[in-house]
PDB file of N, CA and C in Angstrom:
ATOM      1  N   UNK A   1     -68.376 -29.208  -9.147  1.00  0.00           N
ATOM      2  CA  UNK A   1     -68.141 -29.186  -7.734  1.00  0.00           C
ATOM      3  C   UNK A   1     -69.390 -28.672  -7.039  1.00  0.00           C
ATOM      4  N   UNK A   2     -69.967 -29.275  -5.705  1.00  0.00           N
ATOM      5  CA  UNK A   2     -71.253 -29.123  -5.353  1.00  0.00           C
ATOM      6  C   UNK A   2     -70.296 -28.378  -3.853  1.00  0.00           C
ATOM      7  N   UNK A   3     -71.328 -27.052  -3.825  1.00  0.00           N
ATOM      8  CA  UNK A   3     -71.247 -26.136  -2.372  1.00  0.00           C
ATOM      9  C   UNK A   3     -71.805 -26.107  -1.670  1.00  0.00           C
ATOM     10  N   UNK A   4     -71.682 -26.358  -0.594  1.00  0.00           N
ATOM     11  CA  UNK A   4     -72.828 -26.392   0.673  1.00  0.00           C
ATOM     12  C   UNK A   4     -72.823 -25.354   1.424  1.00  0.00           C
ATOM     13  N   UNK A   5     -73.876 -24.019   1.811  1.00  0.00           N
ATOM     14  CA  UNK A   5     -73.641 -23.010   2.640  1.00  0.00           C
ATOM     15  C   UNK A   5     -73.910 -23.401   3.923  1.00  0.00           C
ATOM     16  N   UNK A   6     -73.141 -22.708   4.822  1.00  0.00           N
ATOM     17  CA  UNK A   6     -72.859 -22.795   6.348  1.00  0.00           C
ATOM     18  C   UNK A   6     -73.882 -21.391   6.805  1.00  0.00           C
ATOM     19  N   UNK A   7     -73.861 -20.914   5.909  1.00  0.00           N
ATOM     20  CA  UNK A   7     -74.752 -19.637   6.524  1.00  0.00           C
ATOM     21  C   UNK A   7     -75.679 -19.758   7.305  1.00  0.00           C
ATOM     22  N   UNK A   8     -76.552 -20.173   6.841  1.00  0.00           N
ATOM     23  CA  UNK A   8     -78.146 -20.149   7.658  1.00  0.00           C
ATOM     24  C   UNK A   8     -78.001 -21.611   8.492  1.00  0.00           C
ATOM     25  N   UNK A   9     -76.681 -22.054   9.052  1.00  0.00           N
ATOM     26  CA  UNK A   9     -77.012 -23.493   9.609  1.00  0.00           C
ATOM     27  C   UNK A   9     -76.734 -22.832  11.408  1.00  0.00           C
ATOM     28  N   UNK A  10     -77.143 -23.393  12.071  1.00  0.00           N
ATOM     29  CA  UNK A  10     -77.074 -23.165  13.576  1.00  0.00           C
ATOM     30  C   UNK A  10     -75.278 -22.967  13.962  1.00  0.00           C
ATOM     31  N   UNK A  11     -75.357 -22.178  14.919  1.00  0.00           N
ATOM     32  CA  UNK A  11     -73.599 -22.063  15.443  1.00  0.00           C
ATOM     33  C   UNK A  11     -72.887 -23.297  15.946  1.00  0.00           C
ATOM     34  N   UNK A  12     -74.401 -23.944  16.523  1.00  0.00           N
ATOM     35  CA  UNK A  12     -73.443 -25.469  16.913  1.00  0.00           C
ATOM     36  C   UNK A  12     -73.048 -26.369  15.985  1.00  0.00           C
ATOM     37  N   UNK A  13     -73.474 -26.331  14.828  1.00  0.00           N
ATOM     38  CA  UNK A  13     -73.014 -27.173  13.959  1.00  0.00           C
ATOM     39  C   UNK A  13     -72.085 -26.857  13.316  1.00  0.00           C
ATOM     40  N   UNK A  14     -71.661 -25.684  13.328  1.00  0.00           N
ATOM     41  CA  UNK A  14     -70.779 -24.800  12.375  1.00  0.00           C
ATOM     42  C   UNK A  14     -69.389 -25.352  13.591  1.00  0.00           C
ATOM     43  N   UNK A  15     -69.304 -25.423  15.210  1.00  0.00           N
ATOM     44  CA  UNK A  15     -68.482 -25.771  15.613  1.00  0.00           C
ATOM     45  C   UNK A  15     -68.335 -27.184  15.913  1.00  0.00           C
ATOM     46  N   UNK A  16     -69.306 -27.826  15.855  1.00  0.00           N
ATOM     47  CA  UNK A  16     -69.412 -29.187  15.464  1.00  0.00           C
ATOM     48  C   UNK A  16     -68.433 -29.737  14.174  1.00  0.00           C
ATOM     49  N   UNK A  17     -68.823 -28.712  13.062  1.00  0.00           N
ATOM     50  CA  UNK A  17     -67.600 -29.396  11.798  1.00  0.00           C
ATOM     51  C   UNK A  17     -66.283 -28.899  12.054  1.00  0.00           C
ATOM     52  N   UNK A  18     -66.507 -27.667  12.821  1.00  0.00           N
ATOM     53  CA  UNK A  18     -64.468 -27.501  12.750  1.00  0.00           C
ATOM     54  C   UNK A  18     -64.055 -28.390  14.178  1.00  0.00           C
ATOM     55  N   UNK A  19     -64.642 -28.658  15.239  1.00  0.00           N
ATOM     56  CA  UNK A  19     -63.896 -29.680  15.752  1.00  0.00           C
ATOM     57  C   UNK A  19     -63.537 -30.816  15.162  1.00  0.00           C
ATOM     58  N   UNK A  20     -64.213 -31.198  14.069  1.00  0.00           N
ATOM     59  CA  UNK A  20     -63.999 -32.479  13.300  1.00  0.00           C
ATOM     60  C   UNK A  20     -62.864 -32.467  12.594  1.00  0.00           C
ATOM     61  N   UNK A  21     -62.607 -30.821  12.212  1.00  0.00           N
ATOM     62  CA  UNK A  21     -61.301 -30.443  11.593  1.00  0.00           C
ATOM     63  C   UNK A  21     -60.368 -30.103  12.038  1.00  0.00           C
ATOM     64  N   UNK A  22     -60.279 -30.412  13.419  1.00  0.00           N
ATOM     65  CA  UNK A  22     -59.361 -30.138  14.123  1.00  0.00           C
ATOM     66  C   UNK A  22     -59.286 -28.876  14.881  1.00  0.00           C
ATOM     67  N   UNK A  23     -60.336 -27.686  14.746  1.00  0.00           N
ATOM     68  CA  UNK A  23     -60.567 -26.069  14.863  1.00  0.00           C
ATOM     69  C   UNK A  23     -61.382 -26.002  16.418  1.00  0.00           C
ATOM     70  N   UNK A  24     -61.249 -25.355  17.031  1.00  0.00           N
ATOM     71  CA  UNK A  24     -62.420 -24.822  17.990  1.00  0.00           C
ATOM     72  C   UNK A  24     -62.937 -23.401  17.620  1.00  0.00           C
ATOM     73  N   UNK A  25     -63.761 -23.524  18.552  1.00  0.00           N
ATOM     74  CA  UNK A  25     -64.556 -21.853  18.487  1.00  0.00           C
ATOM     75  C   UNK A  25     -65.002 -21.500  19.689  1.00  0.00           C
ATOM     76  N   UNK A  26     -64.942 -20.587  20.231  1.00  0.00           N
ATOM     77  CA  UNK A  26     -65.282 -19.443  21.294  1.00  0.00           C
ATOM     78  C   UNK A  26     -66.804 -19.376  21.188  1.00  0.00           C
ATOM     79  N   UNK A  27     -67.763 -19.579  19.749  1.00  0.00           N
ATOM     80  CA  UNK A  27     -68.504 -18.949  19.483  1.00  0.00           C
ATOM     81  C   UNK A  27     -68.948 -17.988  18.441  1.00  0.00           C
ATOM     82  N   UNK A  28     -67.442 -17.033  18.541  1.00  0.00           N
ATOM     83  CA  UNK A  28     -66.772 -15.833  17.626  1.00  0.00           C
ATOM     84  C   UNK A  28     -65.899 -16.126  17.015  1.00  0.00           C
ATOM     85  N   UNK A  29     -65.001 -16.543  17.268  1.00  0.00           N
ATOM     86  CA  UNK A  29     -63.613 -16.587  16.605  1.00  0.00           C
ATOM     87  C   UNK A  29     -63.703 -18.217  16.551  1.00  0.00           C
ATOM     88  N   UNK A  30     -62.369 -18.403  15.201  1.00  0.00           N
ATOM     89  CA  UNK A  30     -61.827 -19.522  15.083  1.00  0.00           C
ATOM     90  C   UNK A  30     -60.736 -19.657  15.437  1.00  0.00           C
ATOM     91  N   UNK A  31     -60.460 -21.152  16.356  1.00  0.00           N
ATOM     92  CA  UNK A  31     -58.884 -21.107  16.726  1.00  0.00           C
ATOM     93  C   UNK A  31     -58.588 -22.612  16.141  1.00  0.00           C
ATOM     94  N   UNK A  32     -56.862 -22.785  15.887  1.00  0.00           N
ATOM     95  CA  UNK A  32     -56.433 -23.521  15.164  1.00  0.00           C
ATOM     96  C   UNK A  32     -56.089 -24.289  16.826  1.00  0.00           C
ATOM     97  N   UNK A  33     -55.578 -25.514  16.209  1.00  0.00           N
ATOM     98  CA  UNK A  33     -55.604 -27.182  16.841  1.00  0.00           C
ATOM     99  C   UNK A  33     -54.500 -26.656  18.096  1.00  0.00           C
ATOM    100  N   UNK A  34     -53.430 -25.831  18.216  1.00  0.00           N
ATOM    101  CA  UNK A  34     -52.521 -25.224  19.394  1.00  0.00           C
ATOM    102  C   UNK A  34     -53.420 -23.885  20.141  1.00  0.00           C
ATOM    103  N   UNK A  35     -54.134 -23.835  19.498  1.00  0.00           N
ATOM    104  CA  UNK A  35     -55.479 -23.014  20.766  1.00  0.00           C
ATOM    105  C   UNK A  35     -55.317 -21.148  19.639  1.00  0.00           C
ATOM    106  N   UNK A  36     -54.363 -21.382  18.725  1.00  0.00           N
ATOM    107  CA  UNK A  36     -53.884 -19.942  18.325  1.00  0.00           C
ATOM    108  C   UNK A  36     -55.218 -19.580  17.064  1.00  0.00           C
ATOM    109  N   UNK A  37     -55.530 -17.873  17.507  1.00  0.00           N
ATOM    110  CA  UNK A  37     -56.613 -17.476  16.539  1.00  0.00           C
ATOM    111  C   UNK A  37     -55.830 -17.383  14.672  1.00  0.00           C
ATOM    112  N   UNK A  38     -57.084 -18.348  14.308  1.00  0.00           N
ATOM    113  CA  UNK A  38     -57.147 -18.111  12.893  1.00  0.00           C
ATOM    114  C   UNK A  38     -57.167 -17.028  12.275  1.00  0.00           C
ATOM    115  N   UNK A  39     -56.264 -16.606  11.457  1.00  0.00           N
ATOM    116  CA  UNK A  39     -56.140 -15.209  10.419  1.00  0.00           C
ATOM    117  C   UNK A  39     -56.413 -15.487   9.505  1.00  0.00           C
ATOM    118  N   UNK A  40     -57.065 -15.036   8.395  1.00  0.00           N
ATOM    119  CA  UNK A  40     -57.027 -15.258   6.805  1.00  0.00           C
ATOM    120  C   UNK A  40     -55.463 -14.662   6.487  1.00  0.00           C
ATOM    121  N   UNK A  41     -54.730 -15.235   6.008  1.00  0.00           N
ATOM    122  CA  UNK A  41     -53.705 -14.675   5.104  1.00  0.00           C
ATOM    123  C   UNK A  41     -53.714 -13.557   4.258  1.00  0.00           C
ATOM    124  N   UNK A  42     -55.176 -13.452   3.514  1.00  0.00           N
ATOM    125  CA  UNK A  42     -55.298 -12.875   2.559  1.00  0.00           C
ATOM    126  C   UNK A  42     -55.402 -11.370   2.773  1.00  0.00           C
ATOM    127  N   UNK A  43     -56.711 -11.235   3.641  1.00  0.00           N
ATOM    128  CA  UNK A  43     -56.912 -10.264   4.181  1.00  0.00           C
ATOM    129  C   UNK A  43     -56.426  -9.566   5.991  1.00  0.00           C
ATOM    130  N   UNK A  44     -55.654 -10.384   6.331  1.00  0.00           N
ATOM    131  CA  UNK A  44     -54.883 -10.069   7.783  1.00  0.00           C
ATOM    132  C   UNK A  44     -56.023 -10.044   8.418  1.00  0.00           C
ATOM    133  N   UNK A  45     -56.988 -10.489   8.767  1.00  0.00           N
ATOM    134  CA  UNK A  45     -58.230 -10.556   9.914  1.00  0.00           C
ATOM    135  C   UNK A  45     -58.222 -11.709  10.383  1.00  0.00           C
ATOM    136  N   UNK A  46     -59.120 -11.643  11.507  1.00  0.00           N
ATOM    137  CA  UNK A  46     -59.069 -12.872  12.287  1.00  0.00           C
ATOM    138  C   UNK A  46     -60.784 -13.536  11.604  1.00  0.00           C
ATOM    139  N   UNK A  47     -60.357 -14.975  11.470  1.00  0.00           N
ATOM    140  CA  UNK A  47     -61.791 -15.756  10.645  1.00  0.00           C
ATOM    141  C   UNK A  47     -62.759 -15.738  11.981  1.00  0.00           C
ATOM    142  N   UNK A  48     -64.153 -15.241  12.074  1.00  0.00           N
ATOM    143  CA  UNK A  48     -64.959 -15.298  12.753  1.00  0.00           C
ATOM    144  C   UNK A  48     -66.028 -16.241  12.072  1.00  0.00           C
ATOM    145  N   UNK A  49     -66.708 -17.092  13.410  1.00  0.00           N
ATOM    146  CA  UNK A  49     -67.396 -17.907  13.030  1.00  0.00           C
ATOM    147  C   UNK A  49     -68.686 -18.058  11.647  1.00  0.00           C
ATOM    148  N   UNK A  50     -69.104 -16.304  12.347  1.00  0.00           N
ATOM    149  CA  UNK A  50     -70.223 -15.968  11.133  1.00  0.00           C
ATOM    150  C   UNK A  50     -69.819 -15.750  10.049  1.00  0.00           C
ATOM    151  N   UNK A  51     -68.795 -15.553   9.312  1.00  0.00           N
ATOM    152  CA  UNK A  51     -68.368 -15.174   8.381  1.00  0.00           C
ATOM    153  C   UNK A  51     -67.286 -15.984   7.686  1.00  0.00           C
ATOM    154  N   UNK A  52     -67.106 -17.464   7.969  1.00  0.00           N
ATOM    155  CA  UNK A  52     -66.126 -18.050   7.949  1.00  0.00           C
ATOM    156  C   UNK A  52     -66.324 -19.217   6.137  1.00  0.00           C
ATOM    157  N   UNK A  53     -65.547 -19.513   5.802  1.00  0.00           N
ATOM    158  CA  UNK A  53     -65.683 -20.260   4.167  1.00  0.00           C
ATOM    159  C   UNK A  53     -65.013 -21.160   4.360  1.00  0.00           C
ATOM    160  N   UNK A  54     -65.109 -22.726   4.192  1.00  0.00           N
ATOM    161  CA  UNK A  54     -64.640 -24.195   3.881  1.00  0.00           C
ATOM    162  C   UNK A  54     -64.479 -24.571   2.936  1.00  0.00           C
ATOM    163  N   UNK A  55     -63.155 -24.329   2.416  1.00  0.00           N
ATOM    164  CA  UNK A  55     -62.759 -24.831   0.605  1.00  0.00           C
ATOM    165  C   UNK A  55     -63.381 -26.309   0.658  1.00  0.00           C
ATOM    166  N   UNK A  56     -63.864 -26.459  -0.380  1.00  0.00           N
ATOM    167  CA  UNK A  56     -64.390 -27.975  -0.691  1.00  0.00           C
ATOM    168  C   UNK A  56     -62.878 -28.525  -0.719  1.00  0.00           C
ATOM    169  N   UNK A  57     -63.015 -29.849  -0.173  1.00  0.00           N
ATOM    170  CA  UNK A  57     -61.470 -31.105  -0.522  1.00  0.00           C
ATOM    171  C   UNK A  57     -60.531 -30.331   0.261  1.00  0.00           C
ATOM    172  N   UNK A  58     -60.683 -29.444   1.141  1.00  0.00           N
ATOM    173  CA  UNK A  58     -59.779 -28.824   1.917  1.00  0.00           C
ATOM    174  C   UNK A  58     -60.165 -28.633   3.569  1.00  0.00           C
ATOM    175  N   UNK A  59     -59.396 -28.105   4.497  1.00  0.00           N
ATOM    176  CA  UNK A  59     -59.626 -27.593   5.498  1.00  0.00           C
ATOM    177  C   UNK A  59     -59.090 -26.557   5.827  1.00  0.00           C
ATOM    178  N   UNK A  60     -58.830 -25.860   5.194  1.00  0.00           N
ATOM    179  CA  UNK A  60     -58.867 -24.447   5.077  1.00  0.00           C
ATOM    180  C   UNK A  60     -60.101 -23.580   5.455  1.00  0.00           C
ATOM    181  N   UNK A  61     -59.820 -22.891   6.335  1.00  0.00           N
ATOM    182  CA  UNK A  61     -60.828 -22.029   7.063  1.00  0.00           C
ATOM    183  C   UNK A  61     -60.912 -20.635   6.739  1.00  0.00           C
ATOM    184  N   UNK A  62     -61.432 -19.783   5.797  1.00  0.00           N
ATOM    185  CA  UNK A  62     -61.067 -18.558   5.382  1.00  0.00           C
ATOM    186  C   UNK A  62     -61.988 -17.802   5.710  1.00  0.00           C
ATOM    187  N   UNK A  63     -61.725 -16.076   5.641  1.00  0.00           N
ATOM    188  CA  UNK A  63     -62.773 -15.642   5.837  1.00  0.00           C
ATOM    189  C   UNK A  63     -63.826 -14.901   4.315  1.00  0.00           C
ATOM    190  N   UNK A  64     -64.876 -15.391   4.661  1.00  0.00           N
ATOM    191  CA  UNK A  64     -65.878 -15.324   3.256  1.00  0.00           C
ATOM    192  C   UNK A  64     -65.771 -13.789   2.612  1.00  0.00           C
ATOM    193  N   UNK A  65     -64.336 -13.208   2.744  1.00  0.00           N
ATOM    194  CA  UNK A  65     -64.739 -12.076   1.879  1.00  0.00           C
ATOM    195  C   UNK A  65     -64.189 -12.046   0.483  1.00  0.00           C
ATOM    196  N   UNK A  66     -64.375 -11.728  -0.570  1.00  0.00           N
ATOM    197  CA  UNK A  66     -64.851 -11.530  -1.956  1.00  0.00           C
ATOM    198  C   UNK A  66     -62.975 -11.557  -2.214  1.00  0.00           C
ATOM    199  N   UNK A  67     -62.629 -10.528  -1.182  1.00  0.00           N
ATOM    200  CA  UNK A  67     -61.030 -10.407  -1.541  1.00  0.00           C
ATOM    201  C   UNK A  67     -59.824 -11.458  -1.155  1.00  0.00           C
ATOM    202  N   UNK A  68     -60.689 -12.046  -0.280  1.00  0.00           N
ATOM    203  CA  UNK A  68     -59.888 -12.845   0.213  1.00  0.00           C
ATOM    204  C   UNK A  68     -59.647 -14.324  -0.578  1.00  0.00           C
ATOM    205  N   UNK A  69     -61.340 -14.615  -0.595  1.00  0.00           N
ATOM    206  CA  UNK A  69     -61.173 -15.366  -1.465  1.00  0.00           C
ATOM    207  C   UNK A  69     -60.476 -15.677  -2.879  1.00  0.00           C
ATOM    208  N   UNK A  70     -60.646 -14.117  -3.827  1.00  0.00           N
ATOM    209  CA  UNK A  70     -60.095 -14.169  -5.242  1.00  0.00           C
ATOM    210  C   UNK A  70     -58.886 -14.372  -5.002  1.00  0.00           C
ATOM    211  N   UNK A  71     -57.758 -13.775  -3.767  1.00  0.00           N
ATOM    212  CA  UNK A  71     -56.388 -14.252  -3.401  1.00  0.00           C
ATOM    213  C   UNK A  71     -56.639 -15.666  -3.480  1.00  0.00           C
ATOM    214  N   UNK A  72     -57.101 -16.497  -2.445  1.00  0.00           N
ATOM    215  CA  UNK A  72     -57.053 -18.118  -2.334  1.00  0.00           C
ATOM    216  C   UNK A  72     -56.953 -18.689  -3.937  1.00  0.00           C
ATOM    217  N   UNK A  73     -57.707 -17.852  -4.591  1.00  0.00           N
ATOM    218  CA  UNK A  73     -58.005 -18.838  -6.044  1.00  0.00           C
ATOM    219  C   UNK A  73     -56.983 -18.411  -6.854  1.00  0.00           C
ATOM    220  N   UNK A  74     -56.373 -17.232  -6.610  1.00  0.00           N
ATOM    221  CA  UNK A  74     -55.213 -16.743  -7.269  1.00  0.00           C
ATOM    222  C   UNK A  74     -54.082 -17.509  -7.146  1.00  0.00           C
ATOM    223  N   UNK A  75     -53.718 -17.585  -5.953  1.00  0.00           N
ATOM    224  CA  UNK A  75     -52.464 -18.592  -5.189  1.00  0.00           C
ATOM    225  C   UNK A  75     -52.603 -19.892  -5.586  1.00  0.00           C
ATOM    226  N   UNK A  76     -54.245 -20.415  -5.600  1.00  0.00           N
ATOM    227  CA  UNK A  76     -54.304 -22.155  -5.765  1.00  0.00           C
ATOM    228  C   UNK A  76     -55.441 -22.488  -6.907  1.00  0.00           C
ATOM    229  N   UNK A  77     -55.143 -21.808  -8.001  1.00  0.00           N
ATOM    230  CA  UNK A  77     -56.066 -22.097  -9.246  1.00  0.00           C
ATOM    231  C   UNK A  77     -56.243 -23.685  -9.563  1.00  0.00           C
ATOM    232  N   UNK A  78     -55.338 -24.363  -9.822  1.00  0.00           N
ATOM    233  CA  UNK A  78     -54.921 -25.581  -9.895  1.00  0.00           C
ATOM    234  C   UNK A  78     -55.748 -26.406  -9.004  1.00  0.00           C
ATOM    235  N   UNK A  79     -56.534 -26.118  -8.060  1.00  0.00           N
ATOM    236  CA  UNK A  79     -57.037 -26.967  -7.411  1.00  0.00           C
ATOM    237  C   UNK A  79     -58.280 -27.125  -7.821  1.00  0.00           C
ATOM    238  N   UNK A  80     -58.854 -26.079  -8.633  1.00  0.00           N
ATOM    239  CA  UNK A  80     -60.573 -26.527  -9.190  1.00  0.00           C
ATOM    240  C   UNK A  80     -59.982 -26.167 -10.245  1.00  0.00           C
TER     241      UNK A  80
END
């Protein structure tokens, strides 16, 4: 599976792909397709733009922390 980082790419492009996914952005925050702010599940925070992770084959919007993530892979091993 090939990863592409969002990190070092400009903010407009970063809201450029989540409108494509249906997401907006403030800038800061991510909001889902009914205008409501994105939470990670995992970790109860709200996904901010700078800090935000795109499961490959998914649109899932998470936030890039270490804990949050090992939850995602915990819950959905089966998918890689």
């Amino acid at each position: 599976m090939e990863m592409l980082s969002l990190k070092n790419e400009p903010i407009e492009l970063r809201v450029a792909i989540l409108k494509k996914m249906g997401y907006s952005s403030d800038g800061t925050f991510i909001f889902d397709s009914n205008g409501k702010m994105v939470v990670d599940p995992y970790v109860d925070e709200a996904v901010r733009i700078d800090n935000m992770v795109i499961l490959h084959g998914s649109e899932i919007v998470l936030d890039s922390n270490p804990l949050s993530l090992a939850g995602y892979f915990e819950d959905h091993g089966e998918v890689f």
